[in-house]
N, C-alpha and C. Protein backbone atom coordinates (compact mmCIF):
# COMPACT_ATOMS: atom_id res chain seq x y z
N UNK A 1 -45.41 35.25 34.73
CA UNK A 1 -46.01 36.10 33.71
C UNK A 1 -47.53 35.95 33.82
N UNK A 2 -48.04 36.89 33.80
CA UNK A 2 -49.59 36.94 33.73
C UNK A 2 -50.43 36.43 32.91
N UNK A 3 -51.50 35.99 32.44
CA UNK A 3 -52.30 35.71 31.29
C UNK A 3 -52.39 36.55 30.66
N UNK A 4 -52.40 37.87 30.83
CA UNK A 4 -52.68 39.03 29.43
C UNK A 4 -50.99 39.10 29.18
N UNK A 5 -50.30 38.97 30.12
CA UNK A 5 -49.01 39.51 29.23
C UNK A 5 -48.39 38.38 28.58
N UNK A 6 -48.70 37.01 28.84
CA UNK A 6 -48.67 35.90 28.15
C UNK A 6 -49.57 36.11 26.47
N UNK A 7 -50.81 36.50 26.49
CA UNK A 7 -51.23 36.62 25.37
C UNK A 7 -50.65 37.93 24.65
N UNK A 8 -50.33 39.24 25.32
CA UNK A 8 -49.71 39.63 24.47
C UNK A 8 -47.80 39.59 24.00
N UNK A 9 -47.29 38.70 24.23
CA UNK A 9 -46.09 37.91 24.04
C UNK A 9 -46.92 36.99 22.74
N UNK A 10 -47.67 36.48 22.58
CA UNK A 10 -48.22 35.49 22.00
C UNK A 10 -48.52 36.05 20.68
N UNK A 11 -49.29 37.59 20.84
CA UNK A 11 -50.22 38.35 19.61
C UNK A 11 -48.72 38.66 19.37
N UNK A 12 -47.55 38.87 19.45
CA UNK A 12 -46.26 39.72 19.01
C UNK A 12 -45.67 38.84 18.20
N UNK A 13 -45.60 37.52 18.47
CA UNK A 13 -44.45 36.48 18.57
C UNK A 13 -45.75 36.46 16.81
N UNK A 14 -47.03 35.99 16.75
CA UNK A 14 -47.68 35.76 15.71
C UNK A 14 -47.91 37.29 14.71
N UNK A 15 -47.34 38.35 14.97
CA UNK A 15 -47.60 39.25 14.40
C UNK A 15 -45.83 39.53 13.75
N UNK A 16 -45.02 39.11 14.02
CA UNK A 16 -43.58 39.03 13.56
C UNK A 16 -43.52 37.80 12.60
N UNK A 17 -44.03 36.39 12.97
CA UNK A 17 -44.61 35.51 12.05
C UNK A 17 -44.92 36.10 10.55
N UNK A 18 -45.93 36.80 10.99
CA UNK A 18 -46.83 37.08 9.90
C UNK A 18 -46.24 38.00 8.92
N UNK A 19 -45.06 38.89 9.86
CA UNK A 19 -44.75 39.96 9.32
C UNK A 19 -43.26 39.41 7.88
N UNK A 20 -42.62 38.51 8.48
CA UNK A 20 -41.19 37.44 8.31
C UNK A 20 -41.74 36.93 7.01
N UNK A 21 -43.18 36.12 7.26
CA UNK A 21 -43.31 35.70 5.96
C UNK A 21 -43.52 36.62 4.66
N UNK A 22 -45.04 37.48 4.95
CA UNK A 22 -44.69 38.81 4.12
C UNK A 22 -43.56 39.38 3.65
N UNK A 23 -42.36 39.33 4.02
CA UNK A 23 -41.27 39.70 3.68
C UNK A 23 -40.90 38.88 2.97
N UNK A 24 -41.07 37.91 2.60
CA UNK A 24 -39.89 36.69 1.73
C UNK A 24 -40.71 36.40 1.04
N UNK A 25 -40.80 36.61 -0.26
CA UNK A 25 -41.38 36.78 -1.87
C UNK A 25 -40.35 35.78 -2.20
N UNK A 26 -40.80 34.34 -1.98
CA UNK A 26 -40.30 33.24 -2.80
C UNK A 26 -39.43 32.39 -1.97
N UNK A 27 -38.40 31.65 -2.18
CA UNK A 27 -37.49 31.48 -1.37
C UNK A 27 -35.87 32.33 -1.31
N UNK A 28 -35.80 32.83 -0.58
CA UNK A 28 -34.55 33.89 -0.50
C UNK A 28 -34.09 33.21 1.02
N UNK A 29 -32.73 33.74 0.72
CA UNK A 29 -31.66 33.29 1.87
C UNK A 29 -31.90 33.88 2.92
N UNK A 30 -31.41 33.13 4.42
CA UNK A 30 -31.53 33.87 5.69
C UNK A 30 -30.39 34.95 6.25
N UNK A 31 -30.79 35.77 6.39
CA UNK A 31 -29.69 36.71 6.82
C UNK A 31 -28.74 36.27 7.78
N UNK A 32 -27.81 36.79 7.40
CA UNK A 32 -26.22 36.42 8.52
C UNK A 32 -26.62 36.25 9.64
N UNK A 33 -27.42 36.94 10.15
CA UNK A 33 -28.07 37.29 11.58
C UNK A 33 -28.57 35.87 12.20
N UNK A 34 -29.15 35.71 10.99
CA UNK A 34 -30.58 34.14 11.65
C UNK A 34 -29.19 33.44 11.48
N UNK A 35 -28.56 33.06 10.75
CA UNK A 35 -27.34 32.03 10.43
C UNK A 35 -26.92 32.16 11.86
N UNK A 36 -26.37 33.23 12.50
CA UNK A 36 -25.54 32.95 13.31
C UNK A 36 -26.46 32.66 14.56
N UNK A 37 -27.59 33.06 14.97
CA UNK A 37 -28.30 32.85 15.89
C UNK A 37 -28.77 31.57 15.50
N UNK A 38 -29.20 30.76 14.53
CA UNK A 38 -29.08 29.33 14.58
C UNK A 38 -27.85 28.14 14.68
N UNK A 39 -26.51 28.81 14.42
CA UNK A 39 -25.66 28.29 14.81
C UNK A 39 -24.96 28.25 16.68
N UNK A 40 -25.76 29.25 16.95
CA UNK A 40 -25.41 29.30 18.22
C UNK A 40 -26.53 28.67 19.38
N UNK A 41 -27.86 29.01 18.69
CA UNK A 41 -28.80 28.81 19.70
C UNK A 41 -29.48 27.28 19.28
N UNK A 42 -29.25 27.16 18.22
CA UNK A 42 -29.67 25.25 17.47
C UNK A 42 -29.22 24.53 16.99
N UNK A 43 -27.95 24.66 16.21
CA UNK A 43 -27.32 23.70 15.63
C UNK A 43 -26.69 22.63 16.80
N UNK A 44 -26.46 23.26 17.69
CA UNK A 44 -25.85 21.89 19.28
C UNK A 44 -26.92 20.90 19.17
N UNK A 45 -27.66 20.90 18.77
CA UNK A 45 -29.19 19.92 18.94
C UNK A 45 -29.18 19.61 17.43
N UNK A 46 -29.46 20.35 17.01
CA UNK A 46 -30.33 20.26 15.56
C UNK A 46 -29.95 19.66 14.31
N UNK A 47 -28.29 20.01 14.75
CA UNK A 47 -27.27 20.10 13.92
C UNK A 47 -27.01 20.74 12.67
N UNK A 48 -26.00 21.24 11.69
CA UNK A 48 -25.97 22.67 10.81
C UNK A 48 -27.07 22.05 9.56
N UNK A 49 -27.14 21.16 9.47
CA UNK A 49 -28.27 20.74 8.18
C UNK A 49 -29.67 20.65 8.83
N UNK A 50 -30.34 20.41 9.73
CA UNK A 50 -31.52 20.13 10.61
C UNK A 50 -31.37 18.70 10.59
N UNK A 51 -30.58 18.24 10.39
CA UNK A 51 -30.76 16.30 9.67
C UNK A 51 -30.56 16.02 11.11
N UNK A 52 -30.81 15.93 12.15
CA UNK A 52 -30.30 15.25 13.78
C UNK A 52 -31.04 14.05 13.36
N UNK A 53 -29.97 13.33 14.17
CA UNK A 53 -30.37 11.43 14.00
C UNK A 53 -31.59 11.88 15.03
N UNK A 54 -32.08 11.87 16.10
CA UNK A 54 -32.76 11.99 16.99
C UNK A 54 -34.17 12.53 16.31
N UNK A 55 -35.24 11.64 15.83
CA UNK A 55 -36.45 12.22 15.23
C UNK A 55 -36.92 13.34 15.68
N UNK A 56 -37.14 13.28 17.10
CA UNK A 56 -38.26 14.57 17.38
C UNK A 56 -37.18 15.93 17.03
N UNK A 57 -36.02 15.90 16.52
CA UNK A 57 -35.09 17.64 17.06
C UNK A 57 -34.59 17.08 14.92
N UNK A 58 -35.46 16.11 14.80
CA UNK A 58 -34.95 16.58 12.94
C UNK A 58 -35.84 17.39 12.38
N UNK A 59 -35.32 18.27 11.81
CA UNK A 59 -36.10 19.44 10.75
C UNK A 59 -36.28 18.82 9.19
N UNK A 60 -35.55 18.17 8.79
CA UNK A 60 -35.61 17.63 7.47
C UNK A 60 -36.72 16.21 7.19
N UNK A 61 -37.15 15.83 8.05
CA UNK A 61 -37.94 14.65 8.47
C UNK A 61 -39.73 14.80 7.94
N UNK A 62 -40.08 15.43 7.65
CA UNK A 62 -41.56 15.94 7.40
C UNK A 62 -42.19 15.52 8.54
N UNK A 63 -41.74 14.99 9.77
CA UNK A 63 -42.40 14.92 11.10
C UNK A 63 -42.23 16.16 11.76
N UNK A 64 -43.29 16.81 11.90
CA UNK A 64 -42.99 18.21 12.97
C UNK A 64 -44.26 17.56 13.95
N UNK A 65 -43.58 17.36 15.21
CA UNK A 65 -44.12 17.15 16.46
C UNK A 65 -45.59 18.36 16.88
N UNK A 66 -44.51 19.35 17.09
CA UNK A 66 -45.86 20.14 17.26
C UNK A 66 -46.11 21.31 16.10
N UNK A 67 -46.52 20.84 15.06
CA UNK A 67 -47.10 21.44 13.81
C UNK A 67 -46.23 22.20 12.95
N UNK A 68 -46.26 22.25 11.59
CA UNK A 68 -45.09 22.78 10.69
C UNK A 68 -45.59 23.68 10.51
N UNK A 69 -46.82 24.58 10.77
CA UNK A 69 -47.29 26.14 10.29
C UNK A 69 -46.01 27.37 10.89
N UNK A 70 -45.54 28.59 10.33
CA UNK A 70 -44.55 28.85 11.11
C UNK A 70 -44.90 29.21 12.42
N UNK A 71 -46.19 29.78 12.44
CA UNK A 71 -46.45 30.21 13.78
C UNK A 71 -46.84 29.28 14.90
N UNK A 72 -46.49 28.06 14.40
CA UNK A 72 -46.96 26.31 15.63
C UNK A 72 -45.44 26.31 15.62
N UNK A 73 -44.01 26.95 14.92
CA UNK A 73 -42.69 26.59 14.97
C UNK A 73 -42.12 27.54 16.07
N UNK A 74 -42.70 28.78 15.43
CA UNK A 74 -42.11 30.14 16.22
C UNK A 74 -42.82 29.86 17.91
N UNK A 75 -43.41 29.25 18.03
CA UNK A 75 -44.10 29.24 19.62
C UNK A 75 -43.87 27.52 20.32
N UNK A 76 -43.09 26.82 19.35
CA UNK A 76 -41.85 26.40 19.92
C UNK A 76 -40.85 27.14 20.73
N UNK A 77 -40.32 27.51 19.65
CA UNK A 77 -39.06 28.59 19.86
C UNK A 77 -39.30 29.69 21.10
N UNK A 78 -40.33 30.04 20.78
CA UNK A 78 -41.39 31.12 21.93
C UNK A 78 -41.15 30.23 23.61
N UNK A 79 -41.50 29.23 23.88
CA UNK A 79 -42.34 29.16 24.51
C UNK A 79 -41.54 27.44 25.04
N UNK A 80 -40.95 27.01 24.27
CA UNK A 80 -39.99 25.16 24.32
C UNK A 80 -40.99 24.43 24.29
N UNK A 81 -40.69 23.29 24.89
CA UNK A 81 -41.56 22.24 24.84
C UNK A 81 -41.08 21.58 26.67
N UNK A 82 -42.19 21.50 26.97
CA UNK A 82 -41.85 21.19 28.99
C UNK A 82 -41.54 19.69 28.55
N UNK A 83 -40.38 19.27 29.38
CA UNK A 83 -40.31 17.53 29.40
C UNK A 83 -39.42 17.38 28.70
N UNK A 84 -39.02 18.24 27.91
CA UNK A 84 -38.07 18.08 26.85
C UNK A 84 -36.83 18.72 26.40
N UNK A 85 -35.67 18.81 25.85
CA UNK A 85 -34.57 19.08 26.01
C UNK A 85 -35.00 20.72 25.19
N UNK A 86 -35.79 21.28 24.83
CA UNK A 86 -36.31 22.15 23.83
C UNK A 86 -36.71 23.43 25.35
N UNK A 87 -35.84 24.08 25.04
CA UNK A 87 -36.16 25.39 26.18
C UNK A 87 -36.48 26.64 25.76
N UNK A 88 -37.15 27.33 26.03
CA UNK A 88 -38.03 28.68 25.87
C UNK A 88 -37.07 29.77 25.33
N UNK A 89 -37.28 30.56 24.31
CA UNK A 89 -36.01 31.01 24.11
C UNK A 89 -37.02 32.30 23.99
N UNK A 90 -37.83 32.87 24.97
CA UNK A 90 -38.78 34.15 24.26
C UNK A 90 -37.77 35.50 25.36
N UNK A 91 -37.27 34.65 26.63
CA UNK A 91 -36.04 35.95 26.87
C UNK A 91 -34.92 35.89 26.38
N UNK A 92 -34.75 35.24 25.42
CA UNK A 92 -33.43 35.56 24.82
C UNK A 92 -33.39 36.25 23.49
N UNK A 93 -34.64 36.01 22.22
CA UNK A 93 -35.20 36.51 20.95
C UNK A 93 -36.07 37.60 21.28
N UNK A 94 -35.75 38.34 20.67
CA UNK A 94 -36.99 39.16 19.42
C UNK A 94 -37.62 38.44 19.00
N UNK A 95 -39.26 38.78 18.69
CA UNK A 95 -40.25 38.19 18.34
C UNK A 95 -39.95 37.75 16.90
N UNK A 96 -39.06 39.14 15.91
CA UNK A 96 -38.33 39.09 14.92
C UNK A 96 -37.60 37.65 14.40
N UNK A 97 -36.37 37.77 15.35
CA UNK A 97 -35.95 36.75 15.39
C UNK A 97 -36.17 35.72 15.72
N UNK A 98 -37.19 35.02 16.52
CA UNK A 98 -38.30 33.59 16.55
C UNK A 98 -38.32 33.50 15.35
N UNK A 99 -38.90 34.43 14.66
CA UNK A 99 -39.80 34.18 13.28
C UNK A 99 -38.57 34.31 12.34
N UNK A 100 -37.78 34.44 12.32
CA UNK A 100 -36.83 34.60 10.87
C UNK A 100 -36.00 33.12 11.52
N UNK A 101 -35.92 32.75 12.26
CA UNK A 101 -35.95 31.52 13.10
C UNK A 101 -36.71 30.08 12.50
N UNK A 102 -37.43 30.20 13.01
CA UNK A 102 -39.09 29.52 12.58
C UNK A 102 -38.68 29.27 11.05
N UNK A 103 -38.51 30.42 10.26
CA UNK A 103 -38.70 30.24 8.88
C UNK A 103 -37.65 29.37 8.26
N UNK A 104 -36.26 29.56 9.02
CA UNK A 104 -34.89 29.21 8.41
C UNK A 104 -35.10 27.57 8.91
N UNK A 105 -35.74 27.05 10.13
CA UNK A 105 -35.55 25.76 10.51
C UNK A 105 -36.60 25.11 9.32
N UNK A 106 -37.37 25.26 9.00
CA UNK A 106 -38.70 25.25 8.09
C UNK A 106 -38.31 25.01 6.86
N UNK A 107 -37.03 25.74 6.70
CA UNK A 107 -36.69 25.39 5.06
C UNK A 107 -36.00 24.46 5.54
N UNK A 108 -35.63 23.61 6.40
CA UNK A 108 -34.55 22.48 6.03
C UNK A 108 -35.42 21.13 5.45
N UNK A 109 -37.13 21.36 5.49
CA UNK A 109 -37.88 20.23 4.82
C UNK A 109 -38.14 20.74 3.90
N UNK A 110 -37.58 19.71 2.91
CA UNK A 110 -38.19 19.63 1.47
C UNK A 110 -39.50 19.90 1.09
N UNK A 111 -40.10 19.09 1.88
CA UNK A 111 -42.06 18.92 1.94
C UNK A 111 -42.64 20.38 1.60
N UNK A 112 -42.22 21.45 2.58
CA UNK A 112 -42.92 22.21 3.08
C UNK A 112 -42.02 23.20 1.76
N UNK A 113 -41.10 23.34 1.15
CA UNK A 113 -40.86 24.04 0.09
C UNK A 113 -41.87 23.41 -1.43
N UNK A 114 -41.52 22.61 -1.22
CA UNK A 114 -42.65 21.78 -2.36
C UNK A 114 -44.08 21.91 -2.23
N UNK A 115 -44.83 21.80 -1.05
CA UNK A 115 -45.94 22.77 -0.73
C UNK A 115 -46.33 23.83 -1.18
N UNK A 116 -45.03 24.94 -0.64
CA UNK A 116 -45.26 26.32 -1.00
C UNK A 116 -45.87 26.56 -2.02
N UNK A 117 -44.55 25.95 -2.98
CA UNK A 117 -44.76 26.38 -4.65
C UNK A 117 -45.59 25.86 -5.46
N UNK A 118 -46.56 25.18 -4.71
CA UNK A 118 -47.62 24.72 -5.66
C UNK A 118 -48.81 25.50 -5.40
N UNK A 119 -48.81 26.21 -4.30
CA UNK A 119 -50.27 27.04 -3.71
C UNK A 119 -50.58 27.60 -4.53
């Protein structure tokens, strides 16, 4: 992939971000959709609560390795992590789905709901 078509994969993946959160006025449930695409594409790792004994692949942990903003989550998801059992999932998702992604792994920490609602 090229550098411009890398950045624009990048401006998409953060413009679906942006768009995912705008959409969710509070905390509301993830659609069937994200459910089943996280049961298929993360729960083997992650497991169905985010609770994985394995620190770096727990979501419930208030440790996010590489940053809890959604758009430092979604470019996980975008993009994996090299070295690590975490693989690129940007040909398999919609930029959409990264980000409704991103958001659903995000709620499994407490922290970051307790955050929210104080802004």
């Amino acid at each position: 992939m090229t550098r411009l078509a890398s950045i624009a994969a990048a401006s998409c993946v953060a413009a679906a971000v942006t768009a995912a959160a705008a959409d969710r006025k509070g905390d509301t449930a993830p659609s069937e959709a994200t459910l089943d695409l996280y049961r298929s594409k993360c729960q083997p790792c992650h497991l169905a609560d985010g609770n994985s004994p394995l620190e770096p692949m727990n979501f419930s942990d208030s440790k996010w390795t590489h940053g809890s903003k959604p758009e430092e989550v979604a470019k996980v998801i975008t993009d994996g992590v090299p070295t690590t059992a975490m693989l690129p999932f940007k040909a398999q998702l919609t930029p959409a789905e990264i980000a409704d992604l991103a958001a659903y792994v995000r709620s499994f920490d407490k922290s970051l709901k307790a955050t929210k609602r104080t802004k």
